[in-house]
Protein backbone atom coordinates (compact mmCIF):
# COMPACT_ATOMS: atom_id res chain seq x y z
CA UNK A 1 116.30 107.42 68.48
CA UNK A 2 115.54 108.47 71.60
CA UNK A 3 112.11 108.30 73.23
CA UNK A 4 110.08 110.58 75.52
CA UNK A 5 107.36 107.48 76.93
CA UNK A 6 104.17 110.11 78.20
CA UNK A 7 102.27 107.48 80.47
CA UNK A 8 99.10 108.03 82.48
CA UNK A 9 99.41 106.64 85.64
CA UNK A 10 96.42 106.02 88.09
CA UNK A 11 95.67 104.04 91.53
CA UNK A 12 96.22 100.43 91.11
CA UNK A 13 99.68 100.67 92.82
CA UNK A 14 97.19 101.12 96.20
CA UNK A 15 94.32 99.48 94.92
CA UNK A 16 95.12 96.13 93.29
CA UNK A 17 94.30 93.60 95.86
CA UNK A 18 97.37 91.20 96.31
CA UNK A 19 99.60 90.55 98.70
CA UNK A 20 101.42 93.87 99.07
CA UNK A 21 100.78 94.80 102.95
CA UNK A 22 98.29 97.46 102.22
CA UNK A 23 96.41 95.88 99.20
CA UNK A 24 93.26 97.10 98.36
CA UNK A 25 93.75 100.56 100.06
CA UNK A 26 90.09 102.23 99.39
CA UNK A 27 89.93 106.37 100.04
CA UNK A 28 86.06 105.80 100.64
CA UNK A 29 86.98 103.86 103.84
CA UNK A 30 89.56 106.80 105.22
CA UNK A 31 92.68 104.17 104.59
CA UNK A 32 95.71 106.08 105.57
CA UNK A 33 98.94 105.69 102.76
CA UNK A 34 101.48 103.63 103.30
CA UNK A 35 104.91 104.95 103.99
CA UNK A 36 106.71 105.97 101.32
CA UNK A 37 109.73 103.79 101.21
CA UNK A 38 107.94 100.58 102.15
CA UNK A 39 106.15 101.22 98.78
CA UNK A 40 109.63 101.55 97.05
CA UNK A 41 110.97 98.91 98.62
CA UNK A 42 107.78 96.63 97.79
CA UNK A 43 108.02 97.94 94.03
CA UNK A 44 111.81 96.81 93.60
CA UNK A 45 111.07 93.17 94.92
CA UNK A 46 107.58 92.67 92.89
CA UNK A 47 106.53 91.22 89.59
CA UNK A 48 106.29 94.33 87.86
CA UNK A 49 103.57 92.98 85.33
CA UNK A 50 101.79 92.34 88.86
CA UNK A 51 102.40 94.86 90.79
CA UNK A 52 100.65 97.96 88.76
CA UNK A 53 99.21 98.91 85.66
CA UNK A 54 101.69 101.35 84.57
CA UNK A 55 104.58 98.84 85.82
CA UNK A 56 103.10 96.23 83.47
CA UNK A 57 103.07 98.07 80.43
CA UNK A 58 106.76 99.68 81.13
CA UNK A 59 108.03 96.76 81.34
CA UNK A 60 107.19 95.58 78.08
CA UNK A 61 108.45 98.48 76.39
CA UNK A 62 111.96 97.68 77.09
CA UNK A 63 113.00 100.49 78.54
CA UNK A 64 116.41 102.38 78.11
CA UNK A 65 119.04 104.26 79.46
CA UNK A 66 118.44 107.44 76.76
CA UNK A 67 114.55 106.91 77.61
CA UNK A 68 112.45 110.20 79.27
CA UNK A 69 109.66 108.99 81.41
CA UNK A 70 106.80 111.17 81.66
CA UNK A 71 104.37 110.29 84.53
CA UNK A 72 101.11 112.54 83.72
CA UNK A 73 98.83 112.46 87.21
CA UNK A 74 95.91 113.57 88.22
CA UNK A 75 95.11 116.27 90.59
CA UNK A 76 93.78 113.52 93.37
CA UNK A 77 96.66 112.93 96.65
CA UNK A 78 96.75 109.51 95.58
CA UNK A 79 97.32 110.14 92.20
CA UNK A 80 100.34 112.13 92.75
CA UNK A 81 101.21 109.72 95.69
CA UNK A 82 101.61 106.97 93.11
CA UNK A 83 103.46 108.75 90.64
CA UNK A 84 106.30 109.69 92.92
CA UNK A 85 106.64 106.30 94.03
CA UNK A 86 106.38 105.26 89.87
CA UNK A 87 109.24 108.02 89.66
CA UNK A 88 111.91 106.84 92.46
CA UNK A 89 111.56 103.15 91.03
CA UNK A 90 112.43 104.55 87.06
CA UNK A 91 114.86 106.83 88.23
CA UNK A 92 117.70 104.45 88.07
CA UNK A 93 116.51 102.91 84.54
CA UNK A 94 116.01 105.96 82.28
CA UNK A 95 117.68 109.11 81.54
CA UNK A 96 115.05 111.32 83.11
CA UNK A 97 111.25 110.64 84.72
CA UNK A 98 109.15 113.81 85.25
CA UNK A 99 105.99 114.56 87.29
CA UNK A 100 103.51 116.12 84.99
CA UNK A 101 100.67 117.47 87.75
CA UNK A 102 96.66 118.00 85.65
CA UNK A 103 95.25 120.47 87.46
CA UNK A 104 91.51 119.89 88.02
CA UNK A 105 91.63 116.20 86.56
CA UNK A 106 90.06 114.65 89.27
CA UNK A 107 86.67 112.85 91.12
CA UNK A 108 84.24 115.93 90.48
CA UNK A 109 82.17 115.79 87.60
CA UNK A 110 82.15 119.70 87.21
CA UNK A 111 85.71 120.23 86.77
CA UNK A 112 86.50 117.20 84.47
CA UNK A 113 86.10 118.90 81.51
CA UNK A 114 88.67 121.46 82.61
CA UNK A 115 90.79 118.59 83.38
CA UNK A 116 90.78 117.04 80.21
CA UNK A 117 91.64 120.47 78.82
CA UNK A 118 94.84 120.44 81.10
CA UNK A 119 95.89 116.93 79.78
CA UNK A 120 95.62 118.20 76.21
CA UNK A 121 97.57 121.02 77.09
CA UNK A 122 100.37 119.23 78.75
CA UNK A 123 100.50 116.46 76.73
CA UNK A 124 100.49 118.50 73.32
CA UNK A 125 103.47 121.07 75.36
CA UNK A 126 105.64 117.62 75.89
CA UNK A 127 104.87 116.74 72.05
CA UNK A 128 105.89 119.59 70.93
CA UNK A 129 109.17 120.08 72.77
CA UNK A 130 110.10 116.34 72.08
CA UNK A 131 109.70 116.95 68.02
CA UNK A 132 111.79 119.90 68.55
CA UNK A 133 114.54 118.07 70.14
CA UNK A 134 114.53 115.11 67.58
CA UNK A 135 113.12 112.64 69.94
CA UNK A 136 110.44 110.58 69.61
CA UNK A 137 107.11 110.46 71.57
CA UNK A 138 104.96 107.26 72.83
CA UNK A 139 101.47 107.15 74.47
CA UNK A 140 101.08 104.76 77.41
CA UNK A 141 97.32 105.21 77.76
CA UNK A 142 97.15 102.52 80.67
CA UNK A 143 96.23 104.03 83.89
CA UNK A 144 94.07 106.26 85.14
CA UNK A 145 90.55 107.47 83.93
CA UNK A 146 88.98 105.70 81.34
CA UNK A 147 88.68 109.33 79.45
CA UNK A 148 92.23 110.02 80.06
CA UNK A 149 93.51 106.87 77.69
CA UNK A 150 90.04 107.92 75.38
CA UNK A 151 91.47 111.13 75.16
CA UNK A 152 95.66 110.26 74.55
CA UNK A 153 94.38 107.25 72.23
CA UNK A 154 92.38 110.21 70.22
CA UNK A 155 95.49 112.50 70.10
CA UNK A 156 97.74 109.19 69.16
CA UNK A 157 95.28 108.97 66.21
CA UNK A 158 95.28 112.68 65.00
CA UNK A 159 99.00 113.58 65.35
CA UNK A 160 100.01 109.94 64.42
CA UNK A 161 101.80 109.09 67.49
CA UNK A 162 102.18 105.49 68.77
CA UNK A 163 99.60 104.29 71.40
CA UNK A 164 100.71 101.27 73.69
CA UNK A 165 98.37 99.69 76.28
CA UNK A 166 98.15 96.79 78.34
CA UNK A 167 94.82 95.37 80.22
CA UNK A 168 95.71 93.24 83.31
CA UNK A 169 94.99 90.23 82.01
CA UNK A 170 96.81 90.76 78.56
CA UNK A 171 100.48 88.97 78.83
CA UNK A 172 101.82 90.84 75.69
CA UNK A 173 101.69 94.46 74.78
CA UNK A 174 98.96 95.72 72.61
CA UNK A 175 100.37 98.87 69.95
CA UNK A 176 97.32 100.93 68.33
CA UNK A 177 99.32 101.29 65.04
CA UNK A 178 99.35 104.84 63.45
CA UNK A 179 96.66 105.34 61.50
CA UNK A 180 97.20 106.86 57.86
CA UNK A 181 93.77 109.19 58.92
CA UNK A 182 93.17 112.30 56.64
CA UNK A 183 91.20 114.84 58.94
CA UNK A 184 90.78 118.42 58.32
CA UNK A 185 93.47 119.99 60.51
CA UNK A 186 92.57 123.06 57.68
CA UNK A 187 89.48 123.84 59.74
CA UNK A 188 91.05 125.01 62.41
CA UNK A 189 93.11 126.95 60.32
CA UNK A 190 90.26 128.69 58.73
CA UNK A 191 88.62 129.65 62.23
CA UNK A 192 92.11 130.39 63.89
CA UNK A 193 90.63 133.71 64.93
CA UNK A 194 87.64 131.97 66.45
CA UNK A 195 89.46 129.59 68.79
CA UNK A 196 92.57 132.65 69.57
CA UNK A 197 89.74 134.34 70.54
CA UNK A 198 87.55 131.76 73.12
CA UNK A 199 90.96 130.50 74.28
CA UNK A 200 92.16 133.88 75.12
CA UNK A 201 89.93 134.19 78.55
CA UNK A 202 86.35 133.95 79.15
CA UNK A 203 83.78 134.95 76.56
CA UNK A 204 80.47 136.52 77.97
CA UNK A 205 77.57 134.07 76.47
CA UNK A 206 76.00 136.74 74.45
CA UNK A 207 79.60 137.41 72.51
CA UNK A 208 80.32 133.85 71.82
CA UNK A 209 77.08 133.73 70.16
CA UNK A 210 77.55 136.61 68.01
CA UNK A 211 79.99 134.35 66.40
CA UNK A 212 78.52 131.64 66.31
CA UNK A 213 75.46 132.99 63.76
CA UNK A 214 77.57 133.14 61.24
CA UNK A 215 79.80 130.10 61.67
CA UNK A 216 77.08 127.26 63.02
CA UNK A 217 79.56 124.99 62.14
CA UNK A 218 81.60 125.59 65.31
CA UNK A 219 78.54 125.36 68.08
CA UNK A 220 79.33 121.56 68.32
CA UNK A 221 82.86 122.43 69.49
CA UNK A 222 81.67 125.05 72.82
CA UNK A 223 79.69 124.35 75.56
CA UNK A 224 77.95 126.86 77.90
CA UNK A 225 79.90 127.10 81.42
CA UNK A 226 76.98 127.83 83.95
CA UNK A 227 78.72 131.17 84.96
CA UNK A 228 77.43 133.55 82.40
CA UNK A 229 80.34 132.25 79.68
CA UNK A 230 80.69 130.22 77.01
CA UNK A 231 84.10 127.59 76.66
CA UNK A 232 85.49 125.55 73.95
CA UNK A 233 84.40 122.15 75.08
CA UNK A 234 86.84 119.58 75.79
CA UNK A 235 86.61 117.89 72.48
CA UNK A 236 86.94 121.32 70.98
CA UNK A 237 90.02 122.57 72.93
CA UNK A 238 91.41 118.61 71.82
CA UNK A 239 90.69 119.63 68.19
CA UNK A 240 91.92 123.18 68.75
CA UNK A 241 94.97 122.36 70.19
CA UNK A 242 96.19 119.14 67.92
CA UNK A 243 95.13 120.84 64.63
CA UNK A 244 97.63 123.35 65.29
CA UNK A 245 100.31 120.63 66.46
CA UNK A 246 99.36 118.93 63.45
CA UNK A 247 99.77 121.37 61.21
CA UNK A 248 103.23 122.37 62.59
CA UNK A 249 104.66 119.08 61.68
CA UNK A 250 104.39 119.38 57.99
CA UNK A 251 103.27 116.53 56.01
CA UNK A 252 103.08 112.83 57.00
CA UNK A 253 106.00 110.31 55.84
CA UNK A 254 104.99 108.65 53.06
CA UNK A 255 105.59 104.48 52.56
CA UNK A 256 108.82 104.38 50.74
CA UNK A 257 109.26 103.10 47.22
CA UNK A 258 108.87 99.42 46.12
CA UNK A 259 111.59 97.64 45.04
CA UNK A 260 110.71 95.32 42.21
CA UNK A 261 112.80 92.34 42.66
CA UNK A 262 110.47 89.02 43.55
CA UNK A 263 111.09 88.19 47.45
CA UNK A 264 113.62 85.48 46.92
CA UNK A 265 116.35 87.56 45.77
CA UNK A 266 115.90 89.28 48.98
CA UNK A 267 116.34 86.69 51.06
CA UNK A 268 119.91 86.34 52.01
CA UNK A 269 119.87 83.93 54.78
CA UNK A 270 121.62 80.45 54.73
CA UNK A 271 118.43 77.31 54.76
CA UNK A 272 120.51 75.98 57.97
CA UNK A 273 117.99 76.38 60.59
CA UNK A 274 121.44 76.74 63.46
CA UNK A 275 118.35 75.90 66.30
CA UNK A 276 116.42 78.98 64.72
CA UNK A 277 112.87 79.11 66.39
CA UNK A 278 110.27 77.33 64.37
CA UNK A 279 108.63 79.13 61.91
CA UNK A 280 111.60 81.44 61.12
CA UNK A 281 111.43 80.72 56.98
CA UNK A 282 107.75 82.04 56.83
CA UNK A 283 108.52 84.96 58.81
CA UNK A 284 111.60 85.71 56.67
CA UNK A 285 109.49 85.23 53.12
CA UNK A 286 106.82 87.65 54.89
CA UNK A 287 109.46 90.34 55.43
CA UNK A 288 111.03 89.76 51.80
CA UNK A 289 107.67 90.41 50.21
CA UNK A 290 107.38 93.16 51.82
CA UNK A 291 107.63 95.96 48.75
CA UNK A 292 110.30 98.48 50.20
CA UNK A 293 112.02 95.96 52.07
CA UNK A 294 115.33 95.51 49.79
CA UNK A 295 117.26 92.71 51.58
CA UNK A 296 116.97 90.52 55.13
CA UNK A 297 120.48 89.61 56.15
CA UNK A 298 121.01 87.74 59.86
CA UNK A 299 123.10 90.05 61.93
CA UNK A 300 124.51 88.91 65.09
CA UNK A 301 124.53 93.08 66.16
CA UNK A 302 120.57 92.68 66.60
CA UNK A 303 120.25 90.33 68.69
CA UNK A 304 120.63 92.44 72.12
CA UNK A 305 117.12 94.24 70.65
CA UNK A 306 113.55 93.42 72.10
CA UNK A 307 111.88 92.92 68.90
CA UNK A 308 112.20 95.68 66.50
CA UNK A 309 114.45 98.97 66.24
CA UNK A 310 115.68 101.21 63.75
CA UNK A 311 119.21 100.99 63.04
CA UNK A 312 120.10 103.14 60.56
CA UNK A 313 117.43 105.80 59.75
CA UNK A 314 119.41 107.42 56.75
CA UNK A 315 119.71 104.41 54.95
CA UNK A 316 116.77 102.64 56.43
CA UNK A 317 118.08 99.61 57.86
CA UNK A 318 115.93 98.03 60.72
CA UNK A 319 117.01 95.54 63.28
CA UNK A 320 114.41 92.76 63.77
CA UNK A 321 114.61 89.69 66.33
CA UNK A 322 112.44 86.62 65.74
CA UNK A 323 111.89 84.13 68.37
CA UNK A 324 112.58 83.87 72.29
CA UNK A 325 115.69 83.97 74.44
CA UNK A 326 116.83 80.72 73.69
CA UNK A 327 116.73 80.60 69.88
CA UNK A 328 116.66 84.18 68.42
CA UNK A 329 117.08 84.86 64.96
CA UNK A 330 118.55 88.84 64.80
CA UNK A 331 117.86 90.25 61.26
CA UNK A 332 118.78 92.81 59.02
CA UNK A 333 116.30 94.19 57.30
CA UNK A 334 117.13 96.90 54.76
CA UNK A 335 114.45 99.09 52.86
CA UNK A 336 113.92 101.71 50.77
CA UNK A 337 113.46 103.56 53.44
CA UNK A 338 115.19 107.12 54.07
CA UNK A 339 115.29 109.48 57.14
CA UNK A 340 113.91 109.13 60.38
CA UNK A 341 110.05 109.82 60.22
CA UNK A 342 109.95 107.12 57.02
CA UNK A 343 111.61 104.56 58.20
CA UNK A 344 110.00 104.95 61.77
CA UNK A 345 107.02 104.35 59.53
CA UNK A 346 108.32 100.72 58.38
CA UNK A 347 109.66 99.61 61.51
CA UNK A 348 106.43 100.35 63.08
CA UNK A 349 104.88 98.14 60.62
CA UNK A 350 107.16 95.26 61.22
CA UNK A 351 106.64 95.56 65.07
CA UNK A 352 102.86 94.19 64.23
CA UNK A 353 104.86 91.12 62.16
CA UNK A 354 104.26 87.93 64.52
């Protein structure tokens, strides 16, 4: 399936201080930035997992050719400075990489919350179009502001969309799994005229309020602008805007059926261990007790994957590699499993299997 990967991206492609000839390039001191190429040129030579935040998660996420990059930056020169640089050096690995500009997401305090409205909005636009088109979305809440990834990891929670992050120090990737939540997504629903209305244009102070005497419940979700009108809040336009994504999905996949066999009659691997890397029976009895899993084969055809991918969504058959380089053991795994958003659902629980 293919992916649309919507990553933040921020300044540590300037600011990390390294060897790169203009390391620890600091606006606050006037530092011009660098030329252009010499940036791509210094990218396509570096240790990716080194050479930026948003370059060390990427490159974990095994990339491919069908892949759509989505570099969201803020409304700052160097933002957008290193996202075009980010865009050149993906060009060549993924089918597409777009510059997604957040108007007003930048360094003053009285235009952030207008800036996180602007993420919502463009991230919950790309969401939307991707689900349309059958492709799949990813979070890469790595770089830029700290309420940037607060705010994608929030949205990754409510509209069940995977979350992947890396902190500089990390060496593997960290996935913040889906979460089963239950929120009320209906409570937008029953105040859809309230938040057509606020979203519409300004409301004068006074007319907002009107409303809000006899629905108190919505007064935590606006906040008054300092110019005479009243706005949904960021948190508010977040909950505005995902409860209606949300509720355009349609309901959640649900874990597929159990199969009641006991896990050995699953297991349909030879006991020759053919230099397998240690540990490969326990990890095979984990994925046979598994209750939907049906049978774990080896299958030379997997091993080209990173770790895990879905196969065959119809029939739910995932492809799952255990080990490193040198002594991979591809696998097999069928399930119970049927259609894309279910067994999506499975193979994102095996991708937390170590």
């Amino acid at each position: 399936m293919p992916r649309q990967i919507l990553c933040t991206v921020g300044t540590s492609l300037l600011t990390n201080r390294d060897g790169r000839p203009w390391g620890g390039w600091n606006l606050r001191n006037g530092d011009p930035l660098p030329a252009d190429d010499e940036v791509v040129r210094w990218l396509r030579r570096a240790d990716a997992a080194a050479a930026s935040a948003e370059t060390n998660t990427l490159a974990r996420l095994d990339l491919a050719e069908t892949d759509i990059l989505v570099l969201l930056h803020s409304d700052t020169l160097e933002g957008r400075f290193c996202a075009e640089r980010l865009r050149t050096y993906y060009a060549s690995s993924v089918r597409e990489t777009i510059l997604v500009h957040i108007g007003k997401l930048g360094y003053g305090a009285a235009q952030f919350t207008s800036g996180l409205k602007a993420l919502v909005d463009a991230a919950i636009r790309r969401v939307h179009q991707a689900q349309d088109r059958g492709i799949q979305t990813v979070f890469c809440a790595t770089g830029g502001f700290k309420a940037e990834i607060a705010f994608l990891n929030l949205m990754g929670a409510l509209l069940g969309i995977e979350v992947v992050y890396i902190h500089e120090l990390h060496r593997e990737l960290v996935r913040l799994p889906r979460l089963p939540l239950t929120w009320d997504a209906a409570f937008v629903a029953r105040h859809d005229d309230f938040f057509r209305w606020i979203d519409s244009e300004p409301r004068k102070s006074a007319e907002v309020e009107s409303w809000l005497k006899g629905r108190p419940e919505l007064r935590p979700l606006v906040e008054d602008g300092g110019d005479g009108h009243t706005y949904l809040s960021a948190a508010g336009d977040l909950l505005y805007k995902v409860a209606a994504e949300r509720l355009s999905m349609g309901p959640r996949a649900l874990w597929p059926e159990a199969d009641p066999r006991p896990p050995h009659e699953k297991n349909h691997l030879s006991g020759v261990e053919h230099h397998r890397a240690t540990g490969w029976e326990r990890f095979v009895d984990r994925l046979c007790a598994i209750d939907c899993v049906t049978s774990v084969h080896y299958d030379s055809r997997c091993a080209g994957i990173r770790s895990v991918k879905v196969m065959d969504a119809a029939n739910g058959v995932i492809g799952v590699c255990y080990g490193g380089p040198e002594d991979v053991l591809p696998l097999r795994v069928e399930t119970t499993a049927r259609g894309e958003a279910q067994t999506d659902l499975v193979a994102s629980y095996l991708q937390h299997m170590k």
